[in-house]
PDB file of N, CA and C in Angstrom:
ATOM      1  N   UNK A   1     -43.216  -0.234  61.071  1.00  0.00           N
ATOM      2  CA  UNK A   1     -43.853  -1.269  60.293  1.00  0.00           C
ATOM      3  C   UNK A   1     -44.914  -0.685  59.360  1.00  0.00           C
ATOM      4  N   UNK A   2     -45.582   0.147  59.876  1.00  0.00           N
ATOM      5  CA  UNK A   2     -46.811   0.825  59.089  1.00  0.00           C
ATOM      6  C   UNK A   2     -46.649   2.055  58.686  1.00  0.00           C
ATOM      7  N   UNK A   3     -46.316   2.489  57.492  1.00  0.00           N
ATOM      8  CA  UNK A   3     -46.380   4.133  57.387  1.00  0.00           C
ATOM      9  C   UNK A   3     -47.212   5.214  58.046  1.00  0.00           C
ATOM     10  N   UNK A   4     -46.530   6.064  58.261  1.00  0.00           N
ATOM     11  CA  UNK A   4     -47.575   7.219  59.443  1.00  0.00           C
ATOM     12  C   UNK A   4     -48.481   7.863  58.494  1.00  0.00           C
ATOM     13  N   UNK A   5     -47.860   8.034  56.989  1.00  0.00           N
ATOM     14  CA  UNK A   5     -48.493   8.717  56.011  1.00  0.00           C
ATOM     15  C   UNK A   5     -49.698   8.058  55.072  1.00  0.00           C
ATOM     16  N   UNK A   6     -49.021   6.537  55.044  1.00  0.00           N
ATOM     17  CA  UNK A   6     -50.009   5.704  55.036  1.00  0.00           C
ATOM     18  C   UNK A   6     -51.535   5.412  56.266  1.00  0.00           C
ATOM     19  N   UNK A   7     -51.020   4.989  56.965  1.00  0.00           N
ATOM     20  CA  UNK A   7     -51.882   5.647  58.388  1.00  0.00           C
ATOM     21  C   UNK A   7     -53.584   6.488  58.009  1.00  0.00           C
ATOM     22  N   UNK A   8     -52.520   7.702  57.944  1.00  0.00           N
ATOM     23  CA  UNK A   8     -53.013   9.613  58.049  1.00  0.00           C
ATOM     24  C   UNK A   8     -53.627   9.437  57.059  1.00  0.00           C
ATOM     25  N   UNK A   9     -53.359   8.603  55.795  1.00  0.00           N
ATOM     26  CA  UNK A   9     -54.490   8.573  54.368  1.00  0.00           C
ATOM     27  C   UNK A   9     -55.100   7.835  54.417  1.00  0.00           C
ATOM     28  N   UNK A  10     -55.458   6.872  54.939  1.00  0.00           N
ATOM     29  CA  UNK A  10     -56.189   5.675  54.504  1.00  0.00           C
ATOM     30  C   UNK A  10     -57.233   5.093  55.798  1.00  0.00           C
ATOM     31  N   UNK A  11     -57.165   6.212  56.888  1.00  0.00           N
ATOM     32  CA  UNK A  11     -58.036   5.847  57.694  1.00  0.00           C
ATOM     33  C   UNK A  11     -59.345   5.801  57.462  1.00  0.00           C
ATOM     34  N   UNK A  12     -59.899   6.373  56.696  1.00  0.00           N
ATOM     35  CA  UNK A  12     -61.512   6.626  56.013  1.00  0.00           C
ATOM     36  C   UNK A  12     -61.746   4.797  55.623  1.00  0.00           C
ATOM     37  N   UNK A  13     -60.388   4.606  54.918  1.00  0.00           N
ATOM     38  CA  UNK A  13     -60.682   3.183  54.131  1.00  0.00           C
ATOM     39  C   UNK A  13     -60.511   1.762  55.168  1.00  0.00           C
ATOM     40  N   UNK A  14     -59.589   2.288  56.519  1.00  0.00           N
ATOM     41  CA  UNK A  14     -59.912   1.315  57.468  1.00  0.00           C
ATOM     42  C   UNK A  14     -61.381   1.231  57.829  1.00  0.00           C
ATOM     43  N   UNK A  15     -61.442   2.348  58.136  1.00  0.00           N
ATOM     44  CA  UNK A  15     -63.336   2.360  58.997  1.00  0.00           C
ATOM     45  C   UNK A  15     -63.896   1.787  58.105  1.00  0.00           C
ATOM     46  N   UNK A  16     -63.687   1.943  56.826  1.00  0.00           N
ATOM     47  CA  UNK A  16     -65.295   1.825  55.915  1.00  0.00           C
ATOM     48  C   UNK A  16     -64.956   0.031  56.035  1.00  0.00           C
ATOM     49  N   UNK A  17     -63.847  -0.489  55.969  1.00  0.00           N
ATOM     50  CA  UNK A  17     -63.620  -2.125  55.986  1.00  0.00           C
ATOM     51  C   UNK A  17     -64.298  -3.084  56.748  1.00  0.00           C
ATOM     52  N   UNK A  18     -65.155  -2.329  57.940  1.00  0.00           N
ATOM     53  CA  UNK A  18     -65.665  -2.440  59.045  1.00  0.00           C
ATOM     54  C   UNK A  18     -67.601  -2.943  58.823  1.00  0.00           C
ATOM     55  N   UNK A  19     -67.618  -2.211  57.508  1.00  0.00           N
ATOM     56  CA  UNK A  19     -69.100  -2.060  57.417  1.00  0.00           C
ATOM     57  C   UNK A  19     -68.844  -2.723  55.898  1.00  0.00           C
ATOM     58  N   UNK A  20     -68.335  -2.346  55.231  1.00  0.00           N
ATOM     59  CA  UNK A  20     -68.207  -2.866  53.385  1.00  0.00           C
ATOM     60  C   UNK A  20     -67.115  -2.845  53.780  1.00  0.00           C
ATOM     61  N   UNK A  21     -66.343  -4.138  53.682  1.00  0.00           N
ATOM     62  CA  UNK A  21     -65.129  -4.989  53.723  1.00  0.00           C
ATOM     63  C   UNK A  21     -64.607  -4.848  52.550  1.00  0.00           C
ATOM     64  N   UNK A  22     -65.072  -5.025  51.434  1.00  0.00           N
ATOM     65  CA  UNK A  22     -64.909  -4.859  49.858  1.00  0.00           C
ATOM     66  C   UNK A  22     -63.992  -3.541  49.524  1.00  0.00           C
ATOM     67  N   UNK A  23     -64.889  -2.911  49.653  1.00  0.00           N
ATOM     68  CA  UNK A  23     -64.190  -1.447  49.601  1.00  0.00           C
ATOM     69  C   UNK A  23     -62.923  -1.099  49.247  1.00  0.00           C
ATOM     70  N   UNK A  24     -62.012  -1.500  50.546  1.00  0.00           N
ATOM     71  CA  UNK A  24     -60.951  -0.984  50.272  1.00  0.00           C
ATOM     72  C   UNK A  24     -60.044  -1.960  49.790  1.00  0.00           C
ATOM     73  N   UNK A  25     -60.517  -3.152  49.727  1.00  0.00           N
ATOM     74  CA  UNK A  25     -59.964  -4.502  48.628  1.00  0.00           C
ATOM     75  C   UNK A  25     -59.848  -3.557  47.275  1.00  0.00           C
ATOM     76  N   UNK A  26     -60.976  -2.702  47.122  1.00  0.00           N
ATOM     77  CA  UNK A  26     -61.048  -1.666  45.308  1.00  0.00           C
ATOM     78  C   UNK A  26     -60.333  -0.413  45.198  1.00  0.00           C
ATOM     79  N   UNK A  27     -60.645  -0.144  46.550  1.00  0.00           N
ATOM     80  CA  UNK A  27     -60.019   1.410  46.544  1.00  0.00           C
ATOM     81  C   UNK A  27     -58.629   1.738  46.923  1.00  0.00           C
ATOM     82  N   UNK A  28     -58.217   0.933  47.960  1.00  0.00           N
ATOM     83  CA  UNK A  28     -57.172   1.049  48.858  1.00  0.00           C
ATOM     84  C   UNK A  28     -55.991  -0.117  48.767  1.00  0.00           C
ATOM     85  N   UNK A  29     -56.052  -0.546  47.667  1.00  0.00           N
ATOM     86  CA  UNK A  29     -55.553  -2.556  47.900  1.00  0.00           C
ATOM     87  C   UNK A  29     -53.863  -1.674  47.917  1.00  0.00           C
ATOM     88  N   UNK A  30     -53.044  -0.652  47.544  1.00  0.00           N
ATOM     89  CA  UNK A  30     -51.803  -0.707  48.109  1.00  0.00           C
ATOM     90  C   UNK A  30     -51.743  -0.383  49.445  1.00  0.00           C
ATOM     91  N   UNK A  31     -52.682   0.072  50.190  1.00  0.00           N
ATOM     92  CA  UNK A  31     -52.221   0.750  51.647  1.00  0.00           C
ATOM     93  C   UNK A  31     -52.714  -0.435  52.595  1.00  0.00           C
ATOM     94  N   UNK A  32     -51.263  -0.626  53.124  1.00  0.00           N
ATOM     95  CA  UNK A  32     -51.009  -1.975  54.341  1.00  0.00           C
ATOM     96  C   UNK A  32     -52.186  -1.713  54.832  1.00  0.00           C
ATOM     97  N   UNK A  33     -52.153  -0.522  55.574  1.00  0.00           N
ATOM     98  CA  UNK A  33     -52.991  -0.219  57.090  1.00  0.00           C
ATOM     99  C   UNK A  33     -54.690  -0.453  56.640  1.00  0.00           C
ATOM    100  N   UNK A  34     -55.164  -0.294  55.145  1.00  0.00           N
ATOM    101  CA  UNK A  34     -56.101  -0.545  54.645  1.00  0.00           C
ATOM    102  C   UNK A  34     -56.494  -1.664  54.737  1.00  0.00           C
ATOM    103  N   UNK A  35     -55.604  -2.522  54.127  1.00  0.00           N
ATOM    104  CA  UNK A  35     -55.632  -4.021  53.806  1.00  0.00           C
ATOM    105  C   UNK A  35     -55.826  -4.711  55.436  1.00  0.00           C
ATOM    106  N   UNK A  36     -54.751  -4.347  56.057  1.00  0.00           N
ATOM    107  CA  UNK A  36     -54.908  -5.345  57.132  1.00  0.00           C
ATOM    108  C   UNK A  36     -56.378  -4.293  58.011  1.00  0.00           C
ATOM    109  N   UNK A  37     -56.715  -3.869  57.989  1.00  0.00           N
ATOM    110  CA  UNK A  37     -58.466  -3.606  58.506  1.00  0.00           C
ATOM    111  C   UNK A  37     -59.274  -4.553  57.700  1.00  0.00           C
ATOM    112  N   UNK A  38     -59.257  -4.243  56.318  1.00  0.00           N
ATOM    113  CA  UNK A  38     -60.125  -5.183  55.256  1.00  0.00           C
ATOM    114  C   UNK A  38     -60.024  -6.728  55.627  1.00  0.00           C
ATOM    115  N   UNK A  39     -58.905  -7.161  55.814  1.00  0.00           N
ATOM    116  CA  UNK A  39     -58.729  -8.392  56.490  1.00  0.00           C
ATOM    117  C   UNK A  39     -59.361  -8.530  57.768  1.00  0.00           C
ATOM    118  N   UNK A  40     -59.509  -7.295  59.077  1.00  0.00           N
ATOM    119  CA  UNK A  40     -60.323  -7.855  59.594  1.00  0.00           C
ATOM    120  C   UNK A  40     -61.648  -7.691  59.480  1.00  0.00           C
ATOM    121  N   UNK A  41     -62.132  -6.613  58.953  1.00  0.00           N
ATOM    122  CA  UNK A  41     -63.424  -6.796  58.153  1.00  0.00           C
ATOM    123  C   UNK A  41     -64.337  -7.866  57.538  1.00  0.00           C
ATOM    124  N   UNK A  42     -63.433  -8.720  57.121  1.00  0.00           N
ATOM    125  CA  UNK A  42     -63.928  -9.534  56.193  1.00  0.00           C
ATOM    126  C   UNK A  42     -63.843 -11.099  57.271  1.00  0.00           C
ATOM    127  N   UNK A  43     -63.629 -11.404  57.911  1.00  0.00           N
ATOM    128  CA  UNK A  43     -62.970 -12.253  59.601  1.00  0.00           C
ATOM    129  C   UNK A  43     -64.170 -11.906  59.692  1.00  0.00           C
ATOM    130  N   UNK A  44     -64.714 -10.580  60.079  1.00  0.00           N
ATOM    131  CA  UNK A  44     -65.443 -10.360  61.260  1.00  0.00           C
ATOM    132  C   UNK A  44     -67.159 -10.375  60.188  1.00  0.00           C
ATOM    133  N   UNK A  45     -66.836 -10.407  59.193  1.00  0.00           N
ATOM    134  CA  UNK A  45     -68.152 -10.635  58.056  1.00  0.00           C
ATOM    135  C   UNK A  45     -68.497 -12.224  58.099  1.00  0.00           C
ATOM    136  N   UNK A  46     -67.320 -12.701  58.123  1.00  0.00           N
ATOM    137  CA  UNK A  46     -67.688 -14.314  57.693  1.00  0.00           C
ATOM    138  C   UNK A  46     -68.086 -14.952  59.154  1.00  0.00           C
ATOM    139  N   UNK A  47     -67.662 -14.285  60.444  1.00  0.00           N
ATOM    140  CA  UNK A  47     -68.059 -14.965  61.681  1.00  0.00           C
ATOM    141  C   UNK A  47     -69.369 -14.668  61.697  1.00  0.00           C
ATOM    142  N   UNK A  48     -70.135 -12.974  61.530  1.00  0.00           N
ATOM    143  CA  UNK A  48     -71.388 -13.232  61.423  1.00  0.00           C
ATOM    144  C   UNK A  48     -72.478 -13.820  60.672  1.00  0.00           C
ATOM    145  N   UNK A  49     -72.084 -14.135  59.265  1.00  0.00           N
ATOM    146  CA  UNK A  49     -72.867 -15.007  58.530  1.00  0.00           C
ATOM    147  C   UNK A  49     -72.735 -16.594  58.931  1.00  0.00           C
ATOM    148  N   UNK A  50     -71.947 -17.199  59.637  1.00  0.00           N
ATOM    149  CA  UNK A  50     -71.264 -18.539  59.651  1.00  0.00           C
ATOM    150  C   UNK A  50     -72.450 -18.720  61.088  1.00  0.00           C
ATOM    151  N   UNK A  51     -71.949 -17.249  62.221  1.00  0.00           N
ATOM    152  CA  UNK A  51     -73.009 -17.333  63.239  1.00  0.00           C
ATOM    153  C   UNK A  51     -74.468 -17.653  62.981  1.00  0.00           C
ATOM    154  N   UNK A  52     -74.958 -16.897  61.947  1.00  0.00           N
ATOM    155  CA  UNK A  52     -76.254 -16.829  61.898  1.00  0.00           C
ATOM    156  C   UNK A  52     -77.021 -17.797  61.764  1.00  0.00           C
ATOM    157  N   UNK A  53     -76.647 -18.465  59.925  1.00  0.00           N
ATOM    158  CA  UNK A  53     -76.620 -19.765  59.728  1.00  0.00           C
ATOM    159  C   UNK A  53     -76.738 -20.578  60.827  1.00  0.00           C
ATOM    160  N   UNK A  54     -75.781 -20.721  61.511  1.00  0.00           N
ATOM    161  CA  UNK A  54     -75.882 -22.054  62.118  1.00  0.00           C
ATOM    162  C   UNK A  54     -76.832 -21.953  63.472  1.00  0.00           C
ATOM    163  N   UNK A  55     -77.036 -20.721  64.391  1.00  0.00           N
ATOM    164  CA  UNK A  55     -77.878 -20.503  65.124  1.00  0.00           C
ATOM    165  C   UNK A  55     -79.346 -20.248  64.848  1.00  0.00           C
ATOM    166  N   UNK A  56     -79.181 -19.730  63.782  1.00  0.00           N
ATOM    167  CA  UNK A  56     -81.015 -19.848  62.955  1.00  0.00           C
ATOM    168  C   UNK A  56     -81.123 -21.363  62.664  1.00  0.00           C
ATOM    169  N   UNK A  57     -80.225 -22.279  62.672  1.00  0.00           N
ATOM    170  CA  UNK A  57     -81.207 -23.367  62.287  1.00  0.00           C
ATOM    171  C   UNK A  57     -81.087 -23.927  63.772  1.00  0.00           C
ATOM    172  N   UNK A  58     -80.453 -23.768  64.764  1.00  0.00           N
ATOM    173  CA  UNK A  58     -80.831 -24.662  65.805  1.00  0.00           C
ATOM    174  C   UNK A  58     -81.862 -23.985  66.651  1.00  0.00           C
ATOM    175  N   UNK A  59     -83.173 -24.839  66.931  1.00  0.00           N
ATOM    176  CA  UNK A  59     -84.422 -24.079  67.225  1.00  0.00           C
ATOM    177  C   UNK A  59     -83.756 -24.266  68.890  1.00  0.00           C
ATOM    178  N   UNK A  60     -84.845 -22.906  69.083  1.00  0.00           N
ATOM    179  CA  UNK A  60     -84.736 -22.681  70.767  1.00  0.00           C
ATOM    180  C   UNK A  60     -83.592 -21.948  71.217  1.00  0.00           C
ATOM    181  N   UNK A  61     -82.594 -22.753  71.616  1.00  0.00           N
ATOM    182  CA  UNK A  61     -81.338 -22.389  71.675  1.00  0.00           C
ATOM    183  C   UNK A  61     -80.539 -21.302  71.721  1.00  0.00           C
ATOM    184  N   UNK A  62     -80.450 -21.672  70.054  1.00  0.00           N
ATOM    185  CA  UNK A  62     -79.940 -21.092  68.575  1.00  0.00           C
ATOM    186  C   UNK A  62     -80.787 -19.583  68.790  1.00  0.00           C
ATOM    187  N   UNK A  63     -82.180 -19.498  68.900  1.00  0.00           N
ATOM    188  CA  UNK A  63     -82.207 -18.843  68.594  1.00  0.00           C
ATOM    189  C   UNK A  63     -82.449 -17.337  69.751  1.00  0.00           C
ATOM    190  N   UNK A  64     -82.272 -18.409  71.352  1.00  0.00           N
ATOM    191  CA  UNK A  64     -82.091 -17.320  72.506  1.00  0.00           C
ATOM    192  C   UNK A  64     -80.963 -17.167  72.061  1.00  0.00           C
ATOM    193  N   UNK A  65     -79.598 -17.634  71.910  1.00  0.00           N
ATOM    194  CA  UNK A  65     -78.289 -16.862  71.646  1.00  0.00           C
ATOM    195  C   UNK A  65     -78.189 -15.822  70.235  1.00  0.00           C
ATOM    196  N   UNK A  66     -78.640 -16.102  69.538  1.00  0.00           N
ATOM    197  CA  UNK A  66     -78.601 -15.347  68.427  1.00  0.00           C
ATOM    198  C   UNK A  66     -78.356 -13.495  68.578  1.00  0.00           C
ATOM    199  N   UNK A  67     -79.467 -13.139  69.434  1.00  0.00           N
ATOM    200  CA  UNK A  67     -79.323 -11.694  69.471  1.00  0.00           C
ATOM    201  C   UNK A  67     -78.383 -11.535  70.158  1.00  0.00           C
ATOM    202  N   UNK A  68     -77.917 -12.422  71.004  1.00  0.00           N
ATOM    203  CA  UNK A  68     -76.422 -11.782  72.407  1.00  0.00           C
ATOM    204  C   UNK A  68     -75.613 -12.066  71.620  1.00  0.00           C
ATOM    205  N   UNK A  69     -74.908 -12.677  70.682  1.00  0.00           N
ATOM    206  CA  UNK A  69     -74.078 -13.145  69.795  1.00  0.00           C
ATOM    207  C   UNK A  69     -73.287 -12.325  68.565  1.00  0.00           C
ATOM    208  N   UNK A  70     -74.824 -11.867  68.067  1.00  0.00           N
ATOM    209  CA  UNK A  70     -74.829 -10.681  67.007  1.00  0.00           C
ATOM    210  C   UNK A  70     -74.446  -9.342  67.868  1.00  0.00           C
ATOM    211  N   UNK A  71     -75.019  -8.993  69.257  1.00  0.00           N
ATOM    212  CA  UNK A  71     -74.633  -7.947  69.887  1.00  0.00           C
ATOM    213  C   UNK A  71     -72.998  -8.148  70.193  1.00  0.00           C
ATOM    214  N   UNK A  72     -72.264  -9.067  70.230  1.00  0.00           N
ATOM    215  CA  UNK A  72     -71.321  -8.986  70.469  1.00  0.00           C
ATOM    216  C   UNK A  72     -69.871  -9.088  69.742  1.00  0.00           C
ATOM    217  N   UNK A  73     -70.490  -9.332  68.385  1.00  0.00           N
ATOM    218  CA  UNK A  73     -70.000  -8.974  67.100  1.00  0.00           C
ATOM    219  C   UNK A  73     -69.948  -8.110  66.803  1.00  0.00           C
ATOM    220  N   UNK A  74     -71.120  -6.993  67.136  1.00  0.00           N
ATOM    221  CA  UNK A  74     -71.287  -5.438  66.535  1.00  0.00           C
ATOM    222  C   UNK A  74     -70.329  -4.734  67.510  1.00  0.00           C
ATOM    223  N   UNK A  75     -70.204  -5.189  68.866  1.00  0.00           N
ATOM    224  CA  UNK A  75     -69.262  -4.801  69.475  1.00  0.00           C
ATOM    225  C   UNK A  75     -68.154  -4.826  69.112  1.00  0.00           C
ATOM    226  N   UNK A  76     -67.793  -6.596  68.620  1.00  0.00           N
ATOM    227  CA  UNK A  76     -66.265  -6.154  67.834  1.00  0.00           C
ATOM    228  C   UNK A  76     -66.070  -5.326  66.918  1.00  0.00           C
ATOM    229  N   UNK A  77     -66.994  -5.148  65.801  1.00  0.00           N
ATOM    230  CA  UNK A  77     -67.076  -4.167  64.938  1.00  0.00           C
ATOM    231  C   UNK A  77     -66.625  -2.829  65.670  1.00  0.00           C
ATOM    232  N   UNK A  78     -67.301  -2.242  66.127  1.00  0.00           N
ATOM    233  CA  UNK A  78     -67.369  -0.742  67.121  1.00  0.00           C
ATOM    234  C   UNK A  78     -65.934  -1.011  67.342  1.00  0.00           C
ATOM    235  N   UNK A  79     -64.777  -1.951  67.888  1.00  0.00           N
ATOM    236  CA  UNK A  79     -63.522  -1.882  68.655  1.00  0.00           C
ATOM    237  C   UNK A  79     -62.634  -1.983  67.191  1.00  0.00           C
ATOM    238  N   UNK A  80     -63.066  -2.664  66.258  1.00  0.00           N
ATOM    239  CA  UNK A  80     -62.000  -2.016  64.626  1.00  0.00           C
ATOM    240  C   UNK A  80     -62.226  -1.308  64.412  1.00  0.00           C
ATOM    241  N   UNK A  81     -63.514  -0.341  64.767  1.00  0.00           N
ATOM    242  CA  UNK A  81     -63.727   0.999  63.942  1.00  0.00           C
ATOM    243  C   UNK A  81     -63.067   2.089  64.749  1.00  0.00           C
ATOM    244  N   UNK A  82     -63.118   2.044  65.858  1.00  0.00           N
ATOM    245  CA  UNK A  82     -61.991   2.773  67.076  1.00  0.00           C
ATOM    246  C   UNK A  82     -60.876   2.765  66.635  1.00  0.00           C
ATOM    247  N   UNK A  83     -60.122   1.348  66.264  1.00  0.00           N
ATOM    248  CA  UNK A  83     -58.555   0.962  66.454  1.00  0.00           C
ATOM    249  C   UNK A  83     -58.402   1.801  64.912  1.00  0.00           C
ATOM    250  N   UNK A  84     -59.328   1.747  63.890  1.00  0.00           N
ATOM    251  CA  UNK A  84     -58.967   2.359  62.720  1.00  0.00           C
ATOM    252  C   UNK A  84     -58.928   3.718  62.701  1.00  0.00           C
ATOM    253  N   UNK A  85     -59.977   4.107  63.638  1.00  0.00           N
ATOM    254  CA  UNK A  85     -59.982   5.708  63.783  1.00  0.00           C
ATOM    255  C   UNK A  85     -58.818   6.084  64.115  1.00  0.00           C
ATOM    256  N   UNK A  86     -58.361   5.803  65.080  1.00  0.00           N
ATOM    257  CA  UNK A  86     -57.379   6.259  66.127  1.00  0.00           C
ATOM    258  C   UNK A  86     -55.776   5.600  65.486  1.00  0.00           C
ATOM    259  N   UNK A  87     -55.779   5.127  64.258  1.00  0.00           N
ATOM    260  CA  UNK A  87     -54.650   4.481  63.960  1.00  0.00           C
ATOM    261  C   UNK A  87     -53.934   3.360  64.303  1.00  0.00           C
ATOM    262  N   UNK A  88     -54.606   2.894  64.456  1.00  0.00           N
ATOM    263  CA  UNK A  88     -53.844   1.606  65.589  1.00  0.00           C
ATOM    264  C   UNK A  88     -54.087   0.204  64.660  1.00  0.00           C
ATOM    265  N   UNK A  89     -53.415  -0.321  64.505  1.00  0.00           N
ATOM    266  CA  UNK A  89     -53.342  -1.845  63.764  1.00  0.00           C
ATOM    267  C   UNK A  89     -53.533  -2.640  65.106  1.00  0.00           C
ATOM    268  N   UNK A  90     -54.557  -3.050  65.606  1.00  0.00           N
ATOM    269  CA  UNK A  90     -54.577  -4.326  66.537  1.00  0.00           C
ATOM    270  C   UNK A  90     -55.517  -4.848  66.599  1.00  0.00           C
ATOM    271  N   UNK A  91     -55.352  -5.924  66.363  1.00  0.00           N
ATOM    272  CA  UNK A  91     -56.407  -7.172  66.246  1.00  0.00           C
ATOM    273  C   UNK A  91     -57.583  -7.500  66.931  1.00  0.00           C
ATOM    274  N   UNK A  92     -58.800  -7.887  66.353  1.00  0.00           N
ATOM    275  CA  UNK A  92     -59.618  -7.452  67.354  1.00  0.00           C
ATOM    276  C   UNK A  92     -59.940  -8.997  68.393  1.00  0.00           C
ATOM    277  N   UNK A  93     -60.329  -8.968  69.432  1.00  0.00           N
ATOM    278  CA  UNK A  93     -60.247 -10.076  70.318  1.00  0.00           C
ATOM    279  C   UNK A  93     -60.796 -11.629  69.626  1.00  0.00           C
ATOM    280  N   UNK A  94     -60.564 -12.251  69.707  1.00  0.00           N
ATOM    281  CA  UNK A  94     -60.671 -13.689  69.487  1.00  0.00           C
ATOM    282  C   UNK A  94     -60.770 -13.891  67.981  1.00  0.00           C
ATOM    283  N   UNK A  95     -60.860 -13.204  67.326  1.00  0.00           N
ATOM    284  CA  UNK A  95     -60.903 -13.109  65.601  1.00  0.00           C
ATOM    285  C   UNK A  95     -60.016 -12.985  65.277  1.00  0.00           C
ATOM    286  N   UNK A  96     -59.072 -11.647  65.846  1.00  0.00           N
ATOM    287  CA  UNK A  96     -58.217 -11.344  64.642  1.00  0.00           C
ATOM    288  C   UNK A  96     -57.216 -11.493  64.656  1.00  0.00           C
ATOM    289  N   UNK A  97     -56.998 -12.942  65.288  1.00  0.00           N
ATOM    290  CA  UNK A  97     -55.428 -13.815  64.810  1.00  0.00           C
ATOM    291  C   UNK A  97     -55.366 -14.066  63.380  1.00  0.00           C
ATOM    292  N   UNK A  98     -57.041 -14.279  62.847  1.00  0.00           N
ATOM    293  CA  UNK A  98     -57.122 -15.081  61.605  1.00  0.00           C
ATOM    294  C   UNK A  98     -56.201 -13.983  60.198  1.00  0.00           C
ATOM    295  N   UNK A  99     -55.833 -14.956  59.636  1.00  0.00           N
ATOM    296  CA  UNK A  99     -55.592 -13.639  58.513  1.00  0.00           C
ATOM    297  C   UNK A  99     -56.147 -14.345  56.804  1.00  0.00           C
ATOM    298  N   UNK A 100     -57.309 -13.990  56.016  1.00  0.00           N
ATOM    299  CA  UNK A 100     -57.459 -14.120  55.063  1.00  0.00           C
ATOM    300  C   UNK A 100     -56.956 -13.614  53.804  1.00  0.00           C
ATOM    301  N   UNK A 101     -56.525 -12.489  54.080  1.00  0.00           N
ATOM    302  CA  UNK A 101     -55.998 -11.973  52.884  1.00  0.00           C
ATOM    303  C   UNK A 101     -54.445 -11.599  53.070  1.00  0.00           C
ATOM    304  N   UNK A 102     -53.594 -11.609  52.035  1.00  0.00           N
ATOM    305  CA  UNK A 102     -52.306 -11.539  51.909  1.00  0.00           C
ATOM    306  C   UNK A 102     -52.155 -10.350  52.047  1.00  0.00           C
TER     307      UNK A 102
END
């Protein structure tokens, strides 16, 4: 399904999808294995801004969960940046059914 050669080149541009999602939308937009990281990159960008938002405004709460929340996002982060290192296309837990980009 995924080129090995594709893979072997474009792993720099999975990882970086992880931290600047953008990226390889500019740099990398023919390589699958790119794209579908950038896709979850960008999943895993919009859950933490969507998180924040809405837990910064609920006082108390909102804002004891906030840091365990964000810690556990950065975690997902850390498990795409693995799966990209290591070559592996797999989705990261509870996110990355979603698919935004084609």
């Amino acid at each position: 399904m995924y080129d090995t050669t594709d893979i072997e080149s474009n792993k720099g541009m999975a990882i970086l999808a992880y931290i600047l999602f953008f990226i390889p939308l500019i740099a990398a937009k023919d390589s699958k294995f790119a794209m579908y990281h950038a896709n979850q990159g960008l999943t895993l960008f919009l859950c933490v801004v969507i998180v924040n938002v809405v837990l910064g405004i609920i006082p108390l709460i909102g804002w004891i969960l906030l840091p365990l929340v964000n810690l556990a996002l950065l975690v997902l982060a850390i498990l795409g940046i693995v799966a990209a290192a290591q070559g592996q296309v797999k989705p990261l837990p509870i996110i990355g059914a979603y698919t935004l980009l084609k």
